[in-house]
N, C-alpha and C. Protein backbone atom coordinates (compact mmCIF):
# COMPACT_ATOMS: atom_id res chain seq x y z
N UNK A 1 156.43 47.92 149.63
CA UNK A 1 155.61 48.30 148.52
C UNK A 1 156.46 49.06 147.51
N UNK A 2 156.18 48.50 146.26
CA UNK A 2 156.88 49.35 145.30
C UNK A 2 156.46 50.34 144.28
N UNK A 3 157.19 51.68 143.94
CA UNK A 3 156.40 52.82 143.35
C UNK A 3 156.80 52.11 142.24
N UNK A 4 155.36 52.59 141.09
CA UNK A 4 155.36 52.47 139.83
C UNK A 4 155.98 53.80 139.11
N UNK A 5 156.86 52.92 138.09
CA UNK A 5 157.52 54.06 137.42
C UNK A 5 156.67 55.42 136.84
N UNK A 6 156.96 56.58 137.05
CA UNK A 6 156.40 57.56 136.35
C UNK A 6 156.96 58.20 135.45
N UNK A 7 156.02 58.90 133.92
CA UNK A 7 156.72 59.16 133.27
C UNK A 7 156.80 61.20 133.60
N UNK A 8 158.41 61.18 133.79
CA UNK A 8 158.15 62.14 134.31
C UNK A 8 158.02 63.44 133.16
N UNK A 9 158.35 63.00 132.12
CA UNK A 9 157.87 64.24 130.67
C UNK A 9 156.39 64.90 130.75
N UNK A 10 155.66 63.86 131.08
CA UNK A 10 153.88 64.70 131.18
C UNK A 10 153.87 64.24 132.75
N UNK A 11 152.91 64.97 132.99
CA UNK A 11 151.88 65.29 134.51
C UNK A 11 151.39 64.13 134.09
N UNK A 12 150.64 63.80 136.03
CA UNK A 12 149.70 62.54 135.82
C UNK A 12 148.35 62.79 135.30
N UNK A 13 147.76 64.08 135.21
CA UNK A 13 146.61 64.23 134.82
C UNK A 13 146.65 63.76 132.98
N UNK A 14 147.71 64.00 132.27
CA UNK A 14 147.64 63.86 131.46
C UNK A 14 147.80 62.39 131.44
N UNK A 15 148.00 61.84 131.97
CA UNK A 15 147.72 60.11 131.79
C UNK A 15 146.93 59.81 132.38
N UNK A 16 146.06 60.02 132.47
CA UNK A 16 144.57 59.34 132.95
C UNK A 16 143.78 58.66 131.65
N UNK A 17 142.89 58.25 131.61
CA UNK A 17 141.85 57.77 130.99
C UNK A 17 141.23 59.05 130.36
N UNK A 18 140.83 60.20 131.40
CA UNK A 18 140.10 61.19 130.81
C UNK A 18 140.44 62.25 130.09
N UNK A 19 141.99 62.24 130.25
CA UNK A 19 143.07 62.65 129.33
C UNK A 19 142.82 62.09 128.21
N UNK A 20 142.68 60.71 127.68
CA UNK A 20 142.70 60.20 126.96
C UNK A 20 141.64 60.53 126.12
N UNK A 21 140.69 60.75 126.65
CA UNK A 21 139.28 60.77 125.83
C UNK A 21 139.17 62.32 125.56
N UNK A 22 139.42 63.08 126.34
CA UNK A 22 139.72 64.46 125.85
C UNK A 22 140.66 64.49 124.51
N UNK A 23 141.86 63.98 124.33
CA UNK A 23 142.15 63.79 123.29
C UNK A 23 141.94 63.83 122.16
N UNK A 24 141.10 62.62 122.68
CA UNK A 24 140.56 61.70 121.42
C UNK A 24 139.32 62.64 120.87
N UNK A 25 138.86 63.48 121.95
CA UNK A 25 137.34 64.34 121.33
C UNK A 25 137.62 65.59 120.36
N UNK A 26 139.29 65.69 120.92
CA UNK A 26 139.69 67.33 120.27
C UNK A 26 140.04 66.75 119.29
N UNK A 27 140.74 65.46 119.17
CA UNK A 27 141.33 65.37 117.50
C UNK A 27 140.27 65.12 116.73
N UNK A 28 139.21 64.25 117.07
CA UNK A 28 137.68 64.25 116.43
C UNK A 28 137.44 65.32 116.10
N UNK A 29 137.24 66.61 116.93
CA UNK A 29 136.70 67.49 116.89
C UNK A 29 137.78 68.79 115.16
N UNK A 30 138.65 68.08 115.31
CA UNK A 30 139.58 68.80 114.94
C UNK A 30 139.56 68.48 113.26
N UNK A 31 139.76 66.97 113.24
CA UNK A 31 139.59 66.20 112.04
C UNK A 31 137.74 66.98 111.05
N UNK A 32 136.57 66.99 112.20
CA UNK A 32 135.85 67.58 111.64
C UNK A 32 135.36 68.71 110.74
N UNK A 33 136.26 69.92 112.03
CA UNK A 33 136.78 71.53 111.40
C UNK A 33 137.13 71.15 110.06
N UNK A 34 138.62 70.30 109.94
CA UNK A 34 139.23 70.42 108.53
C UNK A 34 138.42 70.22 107.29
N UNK A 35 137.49 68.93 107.76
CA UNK A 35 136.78 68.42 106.53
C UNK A 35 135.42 69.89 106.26
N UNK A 36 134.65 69.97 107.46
CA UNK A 36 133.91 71.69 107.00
C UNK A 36 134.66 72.25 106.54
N UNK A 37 136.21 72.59 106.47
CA UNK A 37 136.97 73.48 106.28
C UNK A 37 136.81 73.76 104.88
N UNK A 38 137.34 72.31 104.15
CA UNK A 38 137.76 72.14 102.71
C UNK A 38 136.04 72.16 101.97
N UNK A 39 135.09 71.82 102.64
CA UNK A 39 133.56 71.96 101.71
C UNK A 39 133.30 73.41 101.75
N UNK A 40 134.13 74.64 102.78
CA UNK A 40 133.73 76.41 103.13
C UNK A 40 134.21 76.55 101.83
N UNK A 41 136.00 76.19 101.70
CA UNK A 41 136.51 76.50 100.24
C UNK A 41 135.82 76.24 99.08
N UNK A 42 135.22 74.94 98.99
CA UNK A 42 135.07 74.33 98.10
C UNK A 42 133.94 76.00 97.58
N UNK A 43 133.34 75.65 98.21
CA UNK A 43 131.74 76.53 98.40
C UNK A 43 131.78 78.33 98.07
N UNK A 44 133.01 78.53 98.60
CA UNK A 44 133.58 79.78 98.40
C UNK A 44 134.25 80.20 97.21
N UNK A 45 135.27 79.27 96.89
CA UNK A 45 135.39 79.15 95.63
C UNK A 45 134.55 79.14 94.02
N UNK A 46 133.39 78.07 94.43
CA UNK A 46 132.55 78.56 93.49
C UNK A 46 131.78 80.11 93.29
N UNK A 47 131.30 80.73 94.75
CA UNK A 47 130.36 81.41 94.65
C UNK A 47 131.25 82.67 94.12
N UNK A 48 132.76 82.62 94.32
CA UNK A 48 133.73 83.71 93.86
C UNK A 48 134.11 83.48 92.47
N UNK A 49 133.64 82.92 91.70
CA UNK A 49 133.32 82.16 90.71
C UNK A 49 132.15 82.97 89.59
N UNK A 50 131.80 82.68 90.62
CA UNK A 50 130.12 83.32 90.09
C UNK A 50 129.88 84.34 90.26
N UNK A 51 130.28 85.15 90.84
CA UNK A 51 130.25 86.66 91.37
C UNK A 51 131.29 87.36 90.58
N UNK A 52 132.26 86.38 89.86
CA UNK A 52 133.21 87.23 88.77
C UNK A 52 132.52 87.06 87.70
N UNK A 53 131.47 86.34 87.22
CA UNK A 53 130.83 86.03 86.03
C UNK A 53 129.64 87.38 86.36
N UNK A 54 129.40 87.55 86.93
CA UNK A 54 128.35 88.25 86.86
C UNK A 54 128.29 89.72 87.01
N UNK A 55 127.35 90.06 86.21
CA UNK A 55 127.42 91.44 85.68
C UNK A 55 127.01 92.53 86.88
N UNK A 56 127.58 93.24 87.63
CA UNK A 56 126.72 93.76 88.69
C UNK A 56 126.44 94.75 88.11
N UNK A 57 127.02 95.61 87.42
CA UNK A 57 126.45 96.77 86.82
C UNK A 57 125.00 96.64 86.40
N UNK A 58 124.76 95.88 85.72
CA UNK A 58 123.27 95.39 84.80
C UNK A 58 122.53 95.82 86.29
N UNK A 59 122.44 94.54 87.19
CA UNK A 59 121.59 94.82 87.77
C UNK A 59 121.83 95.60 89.28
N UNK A 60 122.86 96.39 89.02
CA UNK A 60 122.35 97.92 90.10
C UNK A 60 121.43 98.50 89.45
N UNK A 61 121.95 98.81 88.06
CA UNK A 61 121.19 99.76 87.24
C UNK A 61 119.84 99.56 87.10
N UNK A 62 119.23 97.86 87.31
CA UNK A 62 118.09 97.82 87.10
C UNK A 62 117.46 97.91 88.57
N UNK A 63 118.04 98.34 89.67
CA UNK A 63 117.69 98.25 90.88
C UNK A 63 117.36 99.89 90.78
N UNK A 64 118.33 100.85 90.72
CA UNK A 64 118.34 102.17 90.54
C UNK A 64 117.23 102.63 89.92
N UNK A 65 116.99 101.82 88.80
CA UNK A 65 115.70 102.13 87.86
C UNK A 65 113.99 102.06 88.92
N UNK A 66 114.55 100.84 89.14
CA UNK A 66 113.27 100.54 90.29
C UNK A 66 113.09 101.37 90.91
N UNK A 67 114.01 101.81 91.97
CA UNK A 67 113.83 102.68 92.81
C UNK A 67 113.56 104.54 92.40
N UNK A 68 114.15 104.54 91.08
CA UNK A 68 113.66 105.93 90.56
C UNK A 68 111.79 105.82 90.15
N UNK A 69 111.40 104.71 89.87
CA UNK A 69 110.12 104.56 89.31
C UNK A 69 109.50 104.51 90.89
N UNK A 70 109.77 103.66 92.03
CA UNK A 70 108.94 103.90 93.44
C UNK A 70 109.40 105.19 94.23
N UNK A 71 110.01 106.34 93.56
CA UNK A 71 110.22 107.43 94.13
C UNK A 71 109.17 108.49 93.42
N UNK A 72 109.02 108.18 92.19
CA UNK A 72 108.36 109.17 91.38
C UNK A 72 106.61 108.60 91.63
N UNK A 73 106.29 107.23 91.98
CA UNK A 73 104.65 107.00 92.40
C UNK A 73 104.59 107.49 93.60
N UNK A 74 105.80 107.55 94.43
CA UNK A 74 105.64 108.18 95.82
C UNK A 74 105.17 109.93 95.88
N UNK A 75 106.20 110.05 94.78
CA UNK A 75 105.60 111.70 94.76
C UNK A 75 104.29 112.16 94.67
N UNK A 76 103.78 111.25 93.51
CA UNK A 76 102.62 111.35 93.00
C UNK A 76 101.55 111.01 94.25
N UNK A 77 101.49 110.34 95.00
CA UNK A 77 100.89 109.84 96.14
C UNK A 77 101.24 110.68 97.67
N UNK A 78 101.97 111.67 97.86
CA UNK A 78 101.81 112.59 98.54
C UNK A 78 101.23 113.36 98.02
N UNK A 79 101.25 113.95 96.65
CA UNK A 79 101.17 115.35 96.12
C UNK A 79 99.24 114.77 95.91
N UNK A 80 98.74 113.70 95.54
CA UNK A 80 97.27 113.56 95.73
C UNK A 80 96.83 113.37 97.02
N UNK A 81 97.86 112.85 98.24
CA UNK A 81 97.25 113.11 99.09
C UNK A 81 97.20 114.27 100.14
N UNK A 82 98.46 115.11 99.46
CA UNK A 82 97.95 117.03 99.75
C UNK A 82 96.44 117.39 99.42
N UNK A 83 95.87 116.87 97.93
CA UNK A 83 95.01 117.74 97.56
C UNK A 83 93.68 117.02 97.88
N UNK A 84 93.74 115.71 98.35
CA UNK A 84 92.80 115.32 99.08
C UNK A 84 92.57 115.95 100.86
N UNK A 85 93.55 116.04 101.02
CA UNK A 85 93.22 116.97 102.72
C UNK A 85 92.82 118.01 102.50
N UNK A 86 93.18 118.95 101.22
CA UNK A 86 92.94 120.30 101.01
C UNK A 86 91.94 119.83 101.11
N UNK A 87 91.02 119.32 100.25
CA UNK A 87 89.49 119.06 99.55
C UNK A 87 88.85 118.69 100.69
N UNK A 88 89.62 117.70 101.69
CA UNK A 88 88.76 117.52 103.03
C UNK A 88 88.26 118.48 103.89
N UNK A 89 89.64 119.56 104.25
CA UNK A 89 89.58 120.82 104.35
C UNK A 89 88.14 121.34 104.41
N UNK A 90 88.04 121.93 102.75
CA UNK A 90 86.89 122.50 102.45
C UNK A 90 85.40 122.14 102.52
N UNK A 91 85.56 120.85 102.33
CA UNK A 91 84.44 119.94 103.34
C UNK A 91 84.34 120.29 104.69
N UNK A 92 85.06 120.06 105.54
CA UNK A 92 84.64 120.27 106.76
C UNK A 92 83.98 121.92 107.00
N UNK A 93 84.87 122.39 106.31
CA UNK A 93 84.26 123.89 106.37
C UNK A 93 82.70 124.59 105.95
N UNK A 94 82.54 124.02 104.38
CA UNK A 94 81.43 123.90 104.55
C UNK A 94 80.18 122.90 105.00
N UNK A 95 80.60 121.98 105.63
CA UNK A 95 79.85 121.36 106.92
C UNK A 95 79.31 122.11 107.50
N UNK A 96 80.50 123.01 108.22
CA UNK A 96 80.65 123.71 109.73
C UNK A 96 79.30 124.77 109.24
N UNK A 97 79.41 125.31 108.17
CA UNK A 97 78.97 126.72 107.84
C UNK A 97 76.98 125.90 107.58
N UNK A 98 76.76 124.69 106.83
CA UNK A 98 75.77 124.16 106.54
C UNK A 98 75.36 124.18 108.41
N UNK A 99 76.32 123.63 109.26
CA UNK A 99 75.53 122.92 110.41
C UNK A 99 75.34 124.63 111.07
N UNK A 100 75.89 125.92 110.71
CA UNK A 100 75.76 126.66 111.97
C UNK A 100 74.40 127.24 111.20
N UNK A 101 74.42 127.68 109.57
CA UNK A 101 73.25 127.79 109.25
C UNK A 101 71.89 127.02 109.67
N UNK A 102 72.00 125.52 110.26
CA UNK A 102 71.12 124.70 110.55
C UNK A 102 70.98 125.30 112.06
N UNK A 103 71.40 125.56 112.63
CA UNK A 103 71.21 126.03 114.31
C UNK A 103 70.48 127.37 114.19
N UNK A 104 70.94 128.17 113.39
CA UNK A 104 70.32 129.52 112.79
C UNK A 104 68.85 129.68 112.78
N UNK A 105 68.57 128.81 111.81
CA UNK A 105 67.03 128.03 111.26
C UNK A 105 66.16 127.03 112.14
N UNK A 106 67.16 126.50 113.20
CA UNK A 106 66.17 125.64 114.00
C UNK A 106 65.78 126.57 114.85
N UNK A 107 66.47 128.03 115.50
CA UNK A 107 66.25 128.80 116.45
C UNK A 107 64.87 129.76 115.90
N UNK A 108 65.05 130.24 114.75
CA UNK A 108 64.03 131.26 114.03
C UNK A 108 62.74 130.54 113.45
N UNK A 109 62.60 129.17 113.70
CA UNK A 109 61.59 128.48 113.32
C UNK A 109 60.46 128.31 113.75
N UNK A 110 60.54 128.34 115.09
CA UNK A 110 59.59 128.10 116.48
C UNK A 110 58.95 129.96 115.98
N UNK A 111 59.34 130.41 116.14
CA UNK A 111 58.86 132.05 116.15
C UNK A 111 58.05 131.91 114.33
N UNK A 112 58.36 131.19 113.41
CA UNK A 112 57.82 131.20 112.14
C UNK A 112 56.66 130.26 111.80
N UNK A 113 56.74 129.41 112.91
CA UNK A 113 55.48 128.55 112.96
C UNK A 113 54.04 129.60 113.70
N UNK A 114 54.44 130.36 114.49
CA UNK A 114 53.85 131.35 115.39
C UNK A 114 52.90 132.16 114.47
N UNK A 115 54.12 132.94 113.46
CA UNK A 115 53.35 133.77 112.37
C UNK A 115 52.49 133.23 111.91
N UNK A 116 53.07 131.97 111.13
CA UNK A 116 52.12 130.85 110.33
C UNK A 116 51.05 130.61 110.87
N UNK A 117 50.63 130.55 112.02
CA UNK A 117 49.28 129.79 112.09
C UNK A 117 48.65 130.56 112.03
């Protein structure tokens, strides 16, 4: 029986079939990267493009603005809803004082119906 020549520069794994197709999947795979590669630039390029055209100052400033105008309704909207708790406050209080006067009057009533009749 006679041995078939081997090449002895690569391993046999690398001559297989599945060597082969591994290959063939990474250079596919590889060929793909490049082409996404050059549409990232392409894409990057423009948007660096556009981001030198454009004014950022303008619109921080109009962001800053915004946010000074939803800081100052905010104020305004704690500081009314301080003086609405105050005001609730004083409600409950005179509740309290209406309902203890009402216990007062339901107790001394029974004794005023008495007189009355």
């Amino acid at each position: 029986m006679k041995l078939k020549a081997r090449n002895l520069v690569q391993p046999r794994l690398l001559q297989s079939p599945a060597a082969a197709a591994a290959a063939a999947s990474v250079t596919a795979a590889y060929a793909l990267i490049t082409a996404t590669d050059e549409k990232t630039r392409d894409i990057v390029a423009t948007d660096d493009f556009a981001i030198k055209n454009a004014q950022p100052a303008s619109s921080s400033k109009k962001f800053v603005a915004e946010i000074d105008v939803i800081n100052g309704e905010k104020d305004k909207l704690e500081s009314r809803l301080a003086e609405v708790r105050d005001e609730n406050s004083k409600l409950k209080d005179k509740l309290d004082l209406a309902n203890q006067s009402y216990g007062e009057l339901a107790k001394v009533k029974p004794s005023l119906d008495y007189v009355l009749q």
